[in-house]
C-alpha atoms as a PDB file:
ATOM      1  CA  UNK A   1     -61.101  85.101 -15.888  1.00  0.00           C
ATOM      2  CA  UNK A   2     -58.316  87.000 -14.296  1.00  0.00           C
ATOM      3  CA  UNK A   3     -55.892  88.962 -16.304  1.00  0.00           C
ATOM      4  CA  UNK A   4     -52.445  89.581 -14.803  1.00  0.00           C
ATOM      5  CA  UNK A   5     -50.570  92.337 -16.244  1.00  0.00           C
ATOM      6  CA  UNK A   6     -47.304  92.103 -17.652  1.00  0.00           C
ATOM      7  CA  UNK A   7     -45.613  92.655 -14.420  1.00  0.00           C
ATOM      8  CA  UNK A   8     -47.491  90.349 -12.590  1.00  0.00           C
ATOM      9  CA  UNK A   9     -47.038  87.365 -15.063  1.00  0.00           C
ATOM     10  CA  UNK A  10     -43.324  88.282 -14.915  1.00  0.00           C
ATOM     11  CA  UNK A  11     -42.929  87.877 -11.268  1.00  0.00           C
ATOM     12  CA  UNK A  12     -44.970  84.481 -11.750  1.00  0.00           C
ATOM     13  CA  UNK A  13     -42.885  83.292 -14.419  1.00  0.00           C
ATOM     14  CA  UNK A  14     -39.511  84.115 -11.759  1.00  0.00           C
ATOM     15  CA  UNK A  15     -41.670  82.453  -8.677  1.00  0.00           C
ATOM     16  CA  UNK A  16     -42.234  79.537 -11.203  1.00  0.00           C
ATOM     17  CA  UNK A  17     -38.190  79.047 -12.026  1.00  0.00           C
ATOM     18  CA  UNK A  18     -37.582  79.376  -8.277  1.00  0.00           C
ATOM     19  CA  UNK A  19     -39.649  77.044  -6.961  1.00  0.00           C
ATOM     20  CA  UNK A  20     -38.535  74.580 -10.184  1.00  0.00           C
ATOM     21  CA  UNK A  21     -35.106  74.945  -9.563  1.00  0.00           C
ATOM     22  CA  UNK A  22     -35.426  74.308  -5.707  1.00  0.00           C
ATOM     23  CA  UNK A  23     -36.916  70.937  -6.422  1.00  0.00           C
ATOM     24  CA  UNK A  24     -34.442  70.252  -8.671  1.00  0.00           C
ATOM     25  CA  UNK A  25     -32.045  70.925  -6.250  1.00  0.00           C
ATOM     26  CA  UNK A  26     -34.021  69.149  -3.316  1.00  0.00           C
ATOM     27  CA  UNK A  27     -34.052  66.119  -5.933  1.00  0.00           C
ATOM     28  CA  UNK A  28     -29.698  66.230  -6.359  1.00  0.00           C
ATOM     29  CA  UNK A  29     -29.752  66.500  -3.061  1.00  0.00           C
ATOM     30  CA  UNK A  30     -31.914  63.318  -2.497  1.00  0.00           C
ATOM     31  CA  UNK A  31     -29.649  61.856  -4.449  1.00  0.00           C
ATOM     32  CA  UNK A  32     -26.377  62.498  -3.123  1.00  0.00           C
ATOM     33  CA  UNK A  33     -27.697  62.281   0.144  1.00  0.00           C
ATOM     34  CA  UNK A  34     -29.027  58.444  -0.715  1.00  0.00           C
ATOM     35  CA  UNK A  35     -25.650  57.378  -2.592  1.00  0.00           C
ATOM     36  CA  UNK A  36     -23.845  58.686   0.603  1.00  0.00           C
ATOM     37  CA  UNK A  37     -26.098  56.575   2.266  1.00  0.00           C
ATOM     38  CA  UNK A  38     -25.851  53.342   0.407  1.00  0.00           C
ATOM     39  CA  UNK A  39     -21.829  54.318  -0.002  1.00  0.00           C
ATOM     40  CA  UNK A  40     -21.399  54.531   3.856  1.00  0.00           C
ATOM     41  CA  UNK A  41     -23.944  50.966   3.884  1.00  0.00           C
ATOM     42  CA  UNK A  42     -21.760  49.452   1.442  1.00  0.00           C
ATOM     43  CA  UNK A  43     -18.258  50.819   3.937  1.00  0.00           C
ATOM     44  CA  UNK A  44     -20.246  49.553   7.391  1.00  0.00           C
ATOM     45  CA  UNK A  45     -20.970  46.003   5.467  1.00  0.00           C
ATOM     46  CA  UNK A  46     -17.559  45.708   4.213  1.00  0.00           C
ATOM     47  CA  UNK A  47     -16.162  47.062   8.025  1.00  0.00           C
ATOM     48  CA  UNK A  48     -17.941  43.974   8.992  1.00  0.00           C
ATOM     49  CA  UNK A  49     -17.249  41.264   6.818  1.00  0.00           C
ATOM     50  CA  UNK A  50     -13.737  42.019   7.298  1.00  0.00           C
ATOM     51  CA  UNK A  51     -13.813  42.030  11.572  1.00  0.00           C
ATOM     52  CA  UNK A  52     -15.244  38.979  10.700  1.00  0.00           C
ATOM     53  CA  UNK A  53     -12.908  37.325   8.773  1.00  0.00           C
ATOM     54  CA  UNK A  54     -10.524  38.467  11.581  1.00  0.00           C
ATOM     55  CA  UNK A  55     -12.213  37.589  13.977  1.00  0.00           C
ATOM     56  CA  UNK A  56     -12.366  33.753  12.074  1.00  0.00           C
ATOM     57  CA  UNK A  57      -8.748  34.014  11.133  1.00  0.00           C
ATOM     58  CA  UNK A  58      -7.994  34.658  14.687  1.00  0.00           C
ATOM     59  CA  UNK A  59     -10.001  31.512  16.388  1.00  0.00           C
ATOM     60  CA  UNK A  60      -8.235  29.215  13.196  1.00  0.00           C
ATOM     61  CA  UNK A  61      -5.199  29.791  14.168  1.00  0.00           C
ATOM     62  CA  UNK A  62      -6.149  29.490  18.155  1.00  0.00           C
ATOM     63  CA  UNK A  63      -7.579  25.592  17.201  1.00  0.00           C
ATOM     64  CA  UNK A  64      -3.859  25.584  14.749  1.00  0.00           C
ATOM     65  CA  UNK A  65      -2.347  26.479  18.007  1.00  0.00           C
ATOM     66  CA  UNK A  66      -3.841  23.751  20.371  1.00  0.00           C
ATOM     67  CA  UNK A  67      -3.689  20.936  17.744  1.00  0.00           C
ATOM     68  CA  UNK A  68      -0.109  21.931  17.146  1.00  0.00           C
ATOM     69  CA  UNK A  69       0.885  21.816  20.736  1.00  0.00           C
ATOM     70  CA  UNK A  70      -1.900  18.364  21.203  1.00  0.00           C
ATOM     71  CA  UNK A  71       0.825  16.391  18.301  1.00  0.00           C
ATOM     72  CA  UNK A  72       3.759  17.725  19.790  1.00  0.00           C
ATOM     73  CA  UNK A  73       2.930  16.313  22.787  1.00  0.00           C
ATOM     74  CA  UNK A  74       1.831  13.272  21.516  1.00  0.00           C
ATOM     75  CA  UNK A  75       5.064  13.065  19.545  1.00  0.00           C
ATOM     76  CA  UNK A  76       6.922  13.230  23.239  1.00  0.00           C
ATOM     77  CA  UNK A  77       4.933  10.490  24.500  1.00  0.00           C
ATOM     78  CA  UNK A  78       5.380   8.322  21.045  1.00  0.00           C
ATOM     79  CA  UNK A  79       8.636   5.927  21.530  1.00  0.00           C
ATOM     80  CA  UNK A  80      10.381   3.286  18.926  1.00  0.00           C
ATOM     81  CA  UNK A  81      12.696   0.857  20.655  1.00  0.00           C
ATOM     82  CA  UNK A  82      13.493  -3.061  21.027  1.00  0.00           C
ATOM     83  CA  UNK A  83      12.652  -5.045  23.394  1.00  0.00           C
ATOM     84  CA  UNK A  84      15.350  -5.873  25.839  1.00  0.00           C
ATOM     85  CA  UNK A  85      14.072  -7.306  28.936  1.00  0.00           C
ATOM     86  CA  UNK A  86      10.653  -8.775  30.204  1.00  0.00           C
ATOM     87  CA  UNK A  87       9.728  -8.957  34.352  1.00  0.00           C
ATOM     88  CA  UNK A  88       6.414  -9.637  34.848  1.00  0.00           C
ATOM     89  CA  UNK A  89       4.546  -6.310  33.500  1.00  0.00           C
ATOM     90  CA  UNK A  90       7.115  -4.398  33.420  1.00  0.00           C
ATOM     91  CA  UNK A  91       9.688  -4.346  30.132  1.00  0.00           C
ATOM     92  CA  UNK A  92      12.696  -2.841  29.312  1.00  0.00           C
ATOM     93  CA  UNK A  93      13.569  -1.127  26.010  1.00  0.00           C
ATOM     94  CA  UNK A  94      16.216   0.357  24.520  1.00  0.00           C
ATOM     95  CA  UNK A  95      16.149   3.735  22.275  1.00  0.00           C
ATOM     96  CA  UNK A  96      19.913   4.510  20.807  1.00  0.00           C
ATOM     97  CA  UNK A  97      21.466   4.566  24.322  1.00  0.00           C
ATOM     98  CA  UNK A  98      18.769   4.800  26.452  1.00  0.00           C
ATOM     99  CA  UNK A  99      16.677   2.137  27.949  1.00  0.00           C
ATOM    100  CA  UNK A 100      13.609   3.047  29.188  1.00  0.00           C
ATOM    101  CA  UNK A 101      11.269   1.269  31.930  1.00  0.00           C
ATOM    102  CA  UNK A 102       7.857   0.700  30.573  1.00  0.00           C
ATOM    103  CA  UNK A 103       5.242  -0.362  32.606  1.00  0.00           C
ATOM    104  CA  UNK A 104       2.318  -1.825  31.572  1.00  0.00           C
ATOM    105  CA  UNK A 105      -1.517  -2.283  33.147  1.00  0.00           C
ATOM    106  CA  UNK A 106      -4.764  -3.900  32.721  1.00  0.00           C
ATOM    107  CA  UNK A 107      -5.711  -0.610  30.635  1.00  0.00           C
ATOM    108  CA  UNK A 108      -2.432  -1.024  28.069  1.00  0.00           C
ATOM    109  CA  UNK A 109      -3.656  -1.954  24.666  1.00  0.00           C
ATOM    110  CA  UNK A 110      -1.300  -4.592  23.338  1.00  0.00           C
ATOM    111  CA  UNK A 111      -1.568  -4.789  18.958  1.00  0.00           C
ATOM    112  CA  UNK A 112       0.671  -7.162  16.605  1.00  0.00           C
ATOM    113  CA  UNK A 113       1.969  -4.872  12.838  1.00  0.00           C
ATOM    114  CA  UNK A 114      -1.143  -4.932  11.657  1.00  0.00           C
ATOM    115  CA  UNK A 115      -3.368  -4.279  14.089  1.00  0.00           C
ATOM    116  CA  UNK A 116      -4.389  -7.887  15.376  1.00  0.00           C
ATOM    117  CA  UNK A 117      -5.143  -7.798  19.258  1.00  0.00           C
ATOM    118  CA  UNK A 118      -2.304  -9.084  20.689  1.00  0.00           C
ATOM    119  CA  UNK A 119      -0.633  -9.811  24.696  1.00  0.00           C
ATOM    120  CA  UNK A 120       3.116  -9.843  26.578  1.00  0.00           C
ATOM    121  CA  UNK A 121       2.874 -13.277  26.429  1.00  0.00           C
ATOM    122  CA  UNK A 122       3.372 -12.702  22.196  1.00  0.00           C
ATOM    123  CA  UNK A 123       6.446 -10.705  23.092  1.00  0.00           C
ATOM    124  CA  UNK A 124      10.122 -11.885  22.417  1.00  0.00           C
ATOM    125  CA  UNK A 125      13.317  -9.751  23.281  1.00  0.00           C
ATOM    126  CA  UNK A 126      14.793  -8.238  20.308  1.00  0.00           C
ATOM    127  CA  UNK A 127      10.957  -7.257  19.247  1.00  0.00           C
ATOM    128  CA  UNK A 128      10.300  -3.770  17.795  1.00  0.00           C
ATOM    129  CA  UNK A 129       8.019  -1.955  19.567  1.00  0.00           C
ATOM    130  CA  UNK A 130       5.930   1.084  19.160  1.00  0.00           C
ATOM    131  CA  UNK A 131       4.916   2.793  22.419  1.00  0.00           C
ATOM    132  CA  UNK A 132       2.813   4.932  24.107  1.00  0.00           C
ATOM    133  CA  UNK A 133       2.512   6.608  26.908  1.00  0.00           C
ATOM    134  CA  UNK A 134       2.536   9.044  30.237  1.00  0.00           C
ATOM    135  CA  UNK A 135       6.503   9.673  30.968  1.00  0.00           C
ATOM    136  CA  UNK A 136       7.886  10.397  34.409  1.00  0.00           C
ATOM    137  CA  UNK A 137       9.803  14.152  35.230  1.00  0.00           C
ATOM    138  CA  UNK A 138      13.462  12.368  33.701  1.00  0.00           C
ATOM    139  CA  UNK A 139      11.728  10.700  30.775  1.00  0.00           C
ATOM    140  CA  UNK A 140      13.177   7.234  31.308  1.00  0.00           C
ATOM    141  CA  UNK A 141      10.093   5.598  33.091  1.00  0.00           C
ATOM    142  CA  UNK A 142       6.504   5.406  30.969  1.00  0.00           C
ATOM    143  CA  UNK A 143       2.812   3.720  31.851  1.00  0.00           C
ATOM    144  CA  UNK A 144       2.191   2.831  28.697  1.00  0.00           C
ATOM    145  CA  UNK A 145      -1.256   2.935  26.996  1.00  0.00           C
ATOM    146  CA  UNK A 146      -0.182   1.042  24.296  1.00  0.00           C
ATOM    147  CA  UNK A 147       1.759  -1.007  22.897  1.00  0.00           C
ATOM    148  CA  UNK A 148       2.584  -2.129  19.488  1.00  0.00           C
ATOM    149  CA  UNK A 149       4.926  -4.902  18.860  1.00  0.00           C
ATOM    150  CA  UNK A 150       6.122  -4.445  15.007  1.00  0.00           C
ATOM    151  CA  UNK A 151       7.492  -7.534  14.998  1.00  0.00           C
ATOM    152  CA  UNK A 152       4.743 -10.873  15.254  1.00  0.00           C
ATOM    153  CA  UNK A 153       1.789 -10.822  12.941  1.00  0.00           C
ATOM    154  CA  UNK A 154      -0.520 -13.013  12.211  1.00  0.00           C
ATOM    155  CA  UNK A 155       0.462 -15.064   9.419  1.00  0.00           C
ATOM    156  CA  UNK A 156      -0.229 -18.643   8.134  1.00  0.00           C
ATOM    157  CA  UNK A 157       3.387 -19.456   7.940  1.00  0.00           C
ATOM    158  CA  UNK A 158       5.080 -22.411   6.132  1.00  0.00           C
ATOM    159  CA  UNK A 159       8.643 -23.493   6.934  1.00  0.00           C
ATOM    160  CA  UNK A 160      10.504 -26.449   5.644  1.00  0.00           C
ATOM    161  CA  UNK A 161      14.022 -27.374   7.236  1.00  0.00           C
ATOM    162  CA  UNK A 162      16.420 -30.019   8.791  1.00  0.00           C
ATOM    163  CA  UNK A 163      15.608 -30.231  12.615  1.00  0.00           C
ATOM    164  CA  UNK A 164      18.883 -29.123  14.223  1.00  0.00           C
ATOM    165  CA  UNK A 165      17.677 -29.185  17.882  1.00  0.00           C
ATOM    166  CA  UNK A 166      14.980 -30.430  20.214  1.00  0.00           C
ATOM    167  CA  UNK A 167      13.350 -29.678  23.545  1.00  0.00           C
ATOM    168  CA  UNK A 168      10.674 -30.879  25.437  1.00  0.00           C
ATOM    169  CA  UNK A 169       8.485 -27.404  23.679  1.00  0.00           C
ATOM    170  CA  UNK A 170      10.987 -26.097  20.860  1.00  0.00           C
ATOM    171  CA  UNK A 171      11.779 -27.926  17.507  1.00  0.00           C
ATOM    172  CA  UNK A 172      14.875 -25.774  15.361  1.00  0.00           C
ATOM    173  CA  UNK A 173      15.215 -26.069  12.388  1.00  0.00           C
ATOM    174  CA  UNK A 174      17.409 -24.927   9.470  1.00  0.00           C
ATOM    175  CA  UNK A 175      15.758 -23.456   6.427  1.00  0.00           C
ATOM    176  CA  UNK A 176      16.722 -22.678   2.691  1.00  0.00           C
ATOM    177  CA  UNK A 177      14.905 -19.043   2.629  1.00  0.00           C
ATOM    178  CA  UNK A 178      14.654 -18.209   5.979  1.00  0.00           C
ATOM    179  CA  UNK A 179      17.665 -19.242   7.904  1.00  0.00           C
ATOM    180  CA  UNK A 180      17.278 -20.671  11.429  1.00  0.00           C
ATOM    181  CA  UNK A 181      13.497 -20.908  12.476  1.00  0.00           C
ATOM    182  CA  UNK A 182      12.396 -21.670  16.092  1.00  0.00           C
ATOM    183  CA  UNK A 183       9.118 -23.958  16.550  1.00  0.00           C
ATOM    184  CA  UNK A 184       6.867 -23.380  19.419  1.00  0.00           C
ATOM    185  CA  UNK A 185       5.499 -26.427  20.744  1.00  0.00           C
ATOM    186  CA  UNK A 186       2.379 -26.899  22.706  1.00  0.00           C
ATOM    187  CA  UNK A 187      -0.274 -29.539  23.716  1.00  0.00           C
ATOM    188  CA  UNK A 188      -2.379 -28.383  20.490  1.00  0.00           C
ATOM    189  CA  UNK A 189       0.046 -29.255  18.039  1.00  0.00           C
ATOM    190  CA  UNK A 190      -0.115 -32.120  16.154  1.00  0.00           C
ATOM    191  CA  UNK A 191       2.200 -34.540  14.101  1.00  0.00           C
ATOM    192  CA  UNK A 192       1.805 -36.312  11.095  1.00  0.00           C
ATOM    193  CA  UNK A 193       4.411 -38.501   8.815  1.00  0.00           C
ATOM    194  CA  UNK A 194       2.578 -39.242   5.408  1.00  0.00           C
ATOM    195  CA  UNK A 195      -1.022 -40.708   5.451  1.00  0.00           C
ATOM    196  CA  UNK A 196      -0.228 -42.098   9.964  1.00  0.00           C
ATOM    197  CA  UNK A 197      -0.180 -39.768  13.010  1.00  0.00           C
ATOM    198  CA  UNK A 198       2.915 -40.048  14.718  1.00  0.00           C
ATOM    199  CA  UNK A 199       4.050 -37.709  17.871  1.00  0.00           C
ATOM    200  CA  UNK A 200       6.708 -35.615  19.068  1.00  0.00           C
ATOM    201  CA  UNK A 201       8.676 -38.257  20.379  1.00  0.00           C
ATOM    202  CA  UNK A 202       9.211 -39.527  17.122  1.00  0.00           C
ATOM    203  CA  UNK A 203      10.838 -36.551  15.906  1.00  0.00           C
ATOM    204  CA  UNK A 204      14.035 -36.409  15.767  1.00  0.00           C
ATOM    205  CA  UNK A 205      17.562 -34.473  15.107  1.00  0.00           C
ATOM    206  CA  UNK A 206      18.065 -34.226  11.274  1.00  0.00           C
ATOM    207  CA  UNK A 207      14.515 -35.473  10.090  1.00  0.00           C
ATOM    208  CA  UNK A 208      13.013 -32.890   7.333  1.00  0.00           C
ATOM    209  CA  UNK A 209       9.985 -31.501   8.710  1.00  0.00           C
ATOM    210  CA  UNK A 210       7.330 -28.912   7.639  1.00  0.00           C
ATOM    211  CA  UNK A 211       5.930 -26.565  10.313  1.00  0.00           C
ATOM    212  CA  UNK A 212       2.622 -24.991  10.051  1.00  0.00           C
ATOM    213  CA  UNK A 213       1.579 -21.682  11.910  1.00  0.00           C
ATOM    214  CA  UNK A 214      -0.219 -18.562  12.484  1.00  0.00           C
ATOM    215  CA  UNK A 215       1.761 -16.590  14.170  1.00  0.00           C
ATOM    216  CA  UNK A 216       5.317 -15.638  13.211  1.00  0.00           C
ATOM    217  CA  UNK A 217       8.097 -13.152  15.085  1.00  0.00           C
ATOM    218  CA  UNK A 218      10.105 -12.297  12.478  1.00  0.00           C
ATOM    219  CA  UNK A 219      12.825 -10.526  14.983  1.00  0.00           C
ATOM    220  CA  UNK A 220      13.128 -13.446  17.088  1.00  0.00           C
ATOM    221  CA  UNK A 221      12.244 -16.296  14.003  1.00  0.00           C
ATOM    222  CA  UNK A 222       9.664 -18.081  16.110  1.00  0.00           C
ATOM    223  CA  UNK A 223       6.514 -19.672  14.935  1.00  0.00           C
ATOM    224  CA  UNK A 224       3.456 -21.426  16.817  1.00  0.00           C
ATOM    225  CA  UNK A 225       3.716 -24.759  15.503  1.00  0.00           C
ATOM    226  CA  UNK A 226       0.015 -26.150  14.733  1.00  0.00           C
ATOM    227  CA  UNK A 227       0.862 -28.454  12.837  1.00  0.00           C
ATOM    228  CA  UNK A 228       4.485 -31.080  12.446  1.00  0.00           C
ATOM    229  CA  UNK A 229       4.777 -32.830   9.172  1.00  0.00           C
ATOM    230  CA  UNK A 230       7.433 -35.106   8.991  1.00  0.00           C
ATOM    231  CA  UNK A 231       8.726 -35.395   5.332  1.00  0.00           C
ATOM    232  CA  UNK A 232      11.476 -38.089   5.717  1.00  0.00           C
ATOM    233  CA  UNK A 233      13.154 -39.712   8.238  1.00  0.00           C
ATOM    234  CA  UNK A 234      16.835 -39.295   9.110  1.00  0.00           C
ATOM    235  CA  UNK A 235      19.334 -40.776   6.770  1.00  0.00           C
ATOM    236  CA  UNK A 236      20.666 -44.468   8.419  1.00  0.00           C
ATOM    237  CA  UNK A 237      24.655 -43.933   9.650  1.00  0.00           C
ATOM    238  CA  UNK A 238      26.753 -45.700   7.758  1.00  0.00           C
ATOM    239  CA  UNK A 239      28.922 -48.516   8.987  1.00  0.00           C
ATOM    240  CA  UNK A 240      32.042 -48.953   7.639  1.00  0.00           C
ATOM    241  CA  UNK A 241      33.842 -52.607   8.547  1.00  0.00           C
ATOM    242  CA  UNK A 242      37.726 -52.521  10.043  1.00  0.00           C
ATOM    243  CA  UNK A 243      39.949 -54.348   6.861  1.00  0.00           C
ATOM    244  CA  UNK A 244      40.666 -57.609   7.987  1.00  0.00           C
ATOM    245  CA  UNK A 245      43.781 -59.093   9.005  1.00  0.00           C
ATOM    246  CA  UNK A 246      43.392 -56.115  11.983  1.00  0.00           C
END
């Protein structure tokens, strides 16, 4: 074995610490240098996440933007009026103090208050309609796309009243809860007194009938008469004899 001297082992020993203490520092090193590494990781993921959430924030309120713009626009074209006048395809309707042309196609979608299909020959003046449609440059002239009359639906309607007037296709008569009703007429509907049929000639001014139908206007009080029941005939005029000696 080989002895060292006591200067020799000293200069080891010092070798020894320096080389110890350079690792150590290598290893602090190491170690800063990986936490500055996962630090500027953590700053670059963050960086992201948050130009993406911009970038998201951004196209949200680009879509806000276009639906915003897509309902305003459909809130132009959407119109509330009444029915005022009816030629051919084309009707008239009045908002406040405007009326407006409206013109309708073979593409307009006609619907009753609830959604049943419906047609212009349903419609009545004085009926509430929903439209829309494209406008023209002054706004008083639309092609409408659809149509939605708030006023008929489809209703299995019951009336009882005192025939007040008679046509050759409209029975009126006067009702307790719903005032003056009209009664559509038409080659369908049919008439009944008691247990016999009986027909429309046999109805007559001041007879109490009952009307039964499906479809009701209640702006214009009209009803497709199905079916006639005559309740009771009129009351017999009384005759009242001159006093004699006249």
């Amino acid at each position: 074995m080989v002895r060292m001297n006591k200067k020799q082992a000293n200069t080891t020993k010092i070798i020894f610490a320096v080389v110890l203490v350079t690792v150590q520092l290598f290893i602090v090193q190491a170690s800063h240098a990986q936490n500055q590494t996962r630090g500027l990781l953590r700053d670059l993921k963050q960086e992201v996440v948050q130009e993406k959430k911009e970038i998201v924030k951004e196209k949200t309120q680009n879509i806000l933007e276009q639906v915003k713009n897509v309902i305003k626009e459909k809130i132009k074209k959407h119109i509330k009026g009444t029915l005022t006048a009816m030629t051919g395809n084309v009707l008239t309707v009045r908002q406040g103090q405007t009326n407006l042309t409206i013109r309708t196609t073979d593409k307009t979608k006609f619907k009753r208050k609830f959604g049943g299909i419906s047609s212009l020959g349903e419609f009545s003046i004085n009926d509430q309609l929903i439209i829309i449609g494209n406008r023209n440059a002054d706004s008083t002239e639309i092609e409408a796309s659809y149509i939605r009359n708030m006023s008929i639906q489809r209703r299995f309607a019951v009336f009882v009243g005192e025939v007040t007037a008679k046509s050759s296709s409209v029975l009126t008569l006067k009702t307790e809860s719903r005032g003056a009703q009209t009664a559509i007429i038409s080659s369908n509907t049919t008439y009944k007194e008691k247990n016999k049929t009986i027909t429309f000639a046999d109805i007559q001014i001041g007879d109490k009938i009952l009307v039964k139908g499906e479809l009701w206007d209640r702006a214009s009080d009209k009803i497709d008469a199905k079916a006639v029941l005559r309740l009771n005939t009129r009351k017999p005029a009384t005759v009242t004899q001159a006093p004699e000696g006249l």
